[in-house]
Protein backbone atom coordinates (compact mmCIF):
# COMPACT_ATOMS: atom_id res chain seq x y z
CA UNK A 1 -79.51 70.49 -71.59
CA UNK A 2 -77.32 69.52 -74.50
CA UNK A 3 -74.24 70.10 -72.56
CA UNK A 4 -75.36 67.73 -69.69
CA UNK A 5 -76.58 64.80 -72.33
CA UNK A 6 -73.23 64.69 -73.51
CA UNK A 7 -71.46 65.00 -70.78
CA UNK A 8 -73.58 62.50 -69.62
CA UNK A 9 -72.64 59.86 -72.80
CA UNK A 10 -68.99 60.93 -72.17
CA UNK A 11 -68.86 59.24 -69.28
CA UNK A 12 -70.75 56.57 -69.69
CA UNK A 13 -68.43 55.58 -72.52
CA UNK A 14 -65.41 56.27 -70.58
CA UNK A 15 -66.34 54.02 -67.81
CA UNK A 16 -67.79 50.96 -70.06
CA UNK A 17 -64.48 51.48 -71.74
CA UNK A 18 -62.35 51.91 -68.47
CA UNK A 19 -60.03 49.38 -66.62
CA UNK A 20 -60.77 48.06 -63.26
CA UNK A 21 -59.82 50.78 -61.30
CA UNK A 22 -60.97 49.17 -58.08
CA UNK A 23 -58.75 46.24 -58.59
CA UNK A 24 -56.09 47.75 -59.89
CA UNK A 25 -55.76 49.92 -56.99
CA UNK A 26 -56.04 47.25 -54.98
CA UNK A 27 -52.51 45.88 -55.98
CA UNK A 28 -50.96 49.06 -56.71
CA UNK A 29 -50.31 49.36 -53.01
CA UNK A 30 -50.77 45.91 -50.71
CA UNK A 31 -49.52 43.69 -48.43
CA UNK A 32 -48.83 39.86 -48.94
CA UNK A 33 -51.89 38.17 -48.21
CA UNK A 34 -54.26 40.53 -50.40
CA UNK A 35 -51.46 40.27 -53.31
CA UNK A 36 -52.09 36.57 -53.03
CA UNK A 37 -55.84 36.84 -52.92
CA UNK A 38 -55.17 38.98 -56.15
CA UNK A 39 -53.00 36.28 -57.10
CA UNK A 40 -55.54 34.08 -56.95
CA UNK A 41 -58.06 35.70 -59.16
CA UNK A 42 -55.77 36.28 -61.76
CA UNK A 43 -55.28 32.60 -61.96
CA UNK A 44 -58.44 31.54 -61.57
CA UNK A 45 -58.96 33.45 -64.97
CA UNK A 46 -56.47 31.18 -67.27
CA UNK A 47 -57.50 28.77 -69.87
CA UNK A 48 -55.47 25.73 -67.72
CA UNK A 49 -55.81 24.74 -64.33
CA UNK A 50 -53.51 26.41 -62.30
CA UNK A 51 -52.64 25.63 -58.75
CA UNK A 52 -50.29 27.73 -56.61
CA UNK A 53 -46.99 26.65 -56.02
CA UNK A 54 -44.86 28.78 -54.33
CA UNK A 55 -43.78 32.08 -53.05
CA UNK A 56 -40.41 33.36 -53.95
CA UNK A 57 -38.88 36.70 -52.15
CA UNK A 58 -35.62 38.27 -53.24
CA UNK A 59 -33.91 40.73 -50.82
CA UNK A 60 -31.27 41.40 -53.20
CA UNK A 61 -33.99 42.66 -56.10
CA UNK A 62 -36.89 43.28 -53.44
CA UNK A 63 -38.90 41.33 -55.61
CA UNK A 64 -42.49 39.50 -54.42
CA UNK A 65 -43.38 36.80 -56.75
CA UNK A 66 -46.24 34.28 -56.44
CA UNK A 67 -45.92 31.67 -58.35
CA UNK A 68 -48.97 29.16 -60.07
CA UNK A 69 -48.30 25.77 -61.81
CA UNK A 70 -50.29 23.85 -64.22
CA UNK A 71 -52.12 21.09 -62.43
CA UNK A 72 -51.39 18.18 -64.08
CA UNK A 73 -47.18 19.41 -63.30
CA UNK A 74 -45.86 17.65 -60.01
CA UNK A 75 -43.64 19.19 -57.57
CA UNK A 76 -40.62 16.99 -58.61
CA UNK A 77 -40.66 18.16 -61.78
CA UNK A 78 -41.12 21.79 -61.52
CA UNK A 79 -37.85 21.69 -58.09
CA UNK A 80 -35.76 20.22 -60.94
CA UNK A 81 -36.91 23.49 -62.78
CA UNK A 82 -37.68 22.04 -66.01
CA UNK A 83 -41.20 22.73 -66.64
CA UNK A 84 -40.74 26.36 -64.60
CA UNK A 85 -41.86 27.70 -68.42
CA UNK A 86 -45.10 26.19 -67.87
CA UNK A 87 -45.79 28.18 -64.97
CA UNK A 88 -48.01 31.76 -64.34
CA UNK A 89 -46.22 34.17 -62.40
CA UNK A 90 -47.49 37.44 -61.09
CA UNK A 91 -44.60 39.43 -59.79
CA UNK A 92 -44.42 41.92 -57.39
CA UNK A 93 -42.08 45.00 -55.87
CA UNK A 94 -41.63 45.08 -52.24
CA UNK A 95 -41.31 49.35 -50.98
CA UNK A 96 -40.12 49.37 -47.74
CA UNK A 97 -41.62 52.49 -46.49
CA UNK A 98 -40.22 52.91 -42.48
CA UNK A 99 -41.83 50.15 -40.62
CA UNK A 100 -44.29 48.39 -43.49
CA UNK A 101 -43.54 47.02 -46.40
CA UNK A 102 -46.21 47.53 -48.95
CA UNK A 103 -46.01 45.81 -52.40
CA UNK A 104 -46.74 47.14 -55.80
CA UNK A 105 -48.03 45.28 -58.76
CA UNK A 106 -45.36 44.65 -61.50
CA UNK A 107 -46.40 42.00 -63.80
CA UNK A 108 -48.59 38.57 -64.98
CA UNK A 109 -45.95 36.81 -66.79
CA UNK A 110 -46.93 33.65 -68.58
CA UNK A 111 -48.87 32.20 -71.93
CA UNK A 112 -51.26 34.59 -73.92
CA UNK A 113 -53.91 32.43 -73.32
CA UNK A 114 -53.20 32.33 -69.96
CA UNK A 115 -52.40 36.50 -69.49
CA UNK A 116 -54.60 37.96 -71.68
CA UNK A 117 -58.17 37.36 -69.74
CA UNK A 118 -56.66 39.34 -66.86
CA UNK A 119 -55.65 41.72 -69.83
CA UNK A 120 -59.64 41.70 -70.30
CA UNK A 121 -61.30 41.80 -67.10
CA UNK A 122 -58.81 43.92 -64.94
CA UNK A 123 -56.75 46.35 -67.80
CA UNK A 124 -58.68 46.44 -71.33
CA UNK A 125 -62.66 45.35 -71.26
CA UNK A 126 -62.90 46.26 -74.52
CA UNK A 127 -59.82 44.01 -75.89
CA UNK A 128 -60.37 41.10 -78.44
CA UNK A 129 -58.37 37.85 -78.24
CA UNK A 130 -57.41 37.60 -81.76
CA UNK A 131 -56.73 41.33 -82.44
CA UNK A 132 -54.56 42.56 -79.45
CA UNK A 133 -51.99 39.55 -80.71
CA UNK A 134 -51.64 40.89 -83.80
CA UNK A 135 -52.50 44.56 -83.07
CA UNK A 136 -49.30 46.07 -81.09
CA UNK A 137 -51.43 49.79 -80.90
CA UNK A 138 -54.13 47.61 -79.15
CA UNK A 139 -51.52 46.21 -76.28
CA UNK A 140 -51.56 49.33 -73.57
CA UNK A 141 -53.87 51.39 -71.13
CA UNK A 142 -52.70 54.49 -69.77
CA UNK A 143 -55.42 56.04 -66.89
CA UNK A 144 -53.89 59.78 -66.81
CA UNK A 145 -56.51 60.45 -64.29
CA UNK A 146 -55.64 57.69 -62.02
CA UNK A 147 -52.03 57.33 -62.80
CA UNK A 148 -52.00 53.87 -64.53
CA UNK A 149 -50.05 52.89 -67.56
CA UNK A 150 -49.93 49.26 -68.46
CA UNK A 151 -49.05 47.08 -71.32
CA UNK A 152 -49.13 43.61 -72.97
CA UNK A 153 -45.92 42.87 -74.15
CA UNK A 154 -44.43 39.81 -76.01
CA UNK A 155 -41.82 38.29 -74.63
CA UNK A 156 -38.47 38.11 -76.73
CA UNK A 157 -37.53 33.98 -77.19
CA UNK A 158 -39.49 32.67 -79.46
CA UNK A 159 -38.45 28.99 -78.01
CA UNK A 160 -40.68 30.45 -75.39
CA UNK A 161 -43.67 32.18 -76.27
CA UNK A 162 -44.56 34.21 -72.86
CA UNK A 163 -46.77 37.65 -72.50
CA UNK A 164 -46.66 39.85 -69.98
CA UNK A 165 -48.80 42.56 -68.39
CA UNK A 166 -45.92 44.93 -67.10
CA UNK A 167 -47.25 48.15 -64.46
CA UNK A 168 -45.35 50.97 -66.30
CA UNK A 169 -47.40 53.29 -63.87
């Protein structure tokens, strides 16, 4: 009986602590109009308004990216690319496997306010605003038993201060 009640608290404390695995799993494999609906969700989490923008697909890099732009940014200015720093991106990696091409989840790219509630609600549950910026030990999620590995990384110009959420899976 002893064994079973704490089995039982194991894992309920590994699943209140747990990612999304339904989510994630969702856009580990995909095709384009469920990585936008994804897409969507993720932006509909950030601190601004975001509206989507545009689609951009790379042959040379197989590279999927969907790309959301503050609202209050017009389309003049962001084709003269000079508020494209403003801008949430969630990237993706085309696999052309025979006749479908699936898409994997690489990254949320954009401001920490705007990343990290995706970092909450779909990676980290448990993470706190103030403490994953200044905690790097607090900024990944490996899932051994599902494969994941994901972290929240700071990006490298400081002119620019951009997060991502990068699939290291």
């Amino acid at each position: 009986m002893k064994i079973i009640l704490s089995s039982a608290v194991f894992f309920v404390c590994t699943i209140s602590m747990a990612q999304d695995v339904v989510f994630i799993s969702s856009i580990s494999k995909t095709d384009k109009g469920n990585a936008r609906q994804a897409s969507d969700k993720i932006a509909s989490l950030t601190t601004l308004s975001y509206r989507f923008y545009k689609i951009m697909e790379q042959a040379s890099d197989s590279t999927y990216t969907i790309i959301y732009a503050p609202s209050s940014i017009s389309d003049a200015d962001l084709e003269s690319k000079s508020e494209w720093d403003e801008c949430l991106y969630v990237d993706f990696k085309l696999e052309h496997k025979e006749v479908s091409k699936t898409l994997k989840f690489q990254s949320i790219r954009g401001k920490y306010l705007d990343v990290f509630p995706a970092w909450k609600k779909y990676f980290k549950q448990k993470a706190h605003i103030e403490y994953t910026i200044t905690d790097p030990t607090s900024r990944e999620i490996v899932d051994s038993n599902h494969g994941y590995r994901f972290i929240l990384k700071e990006g490298d110009n400081a002119k620019i201060p951009r997060w991502s959420i990068i699939n290291k899976s």
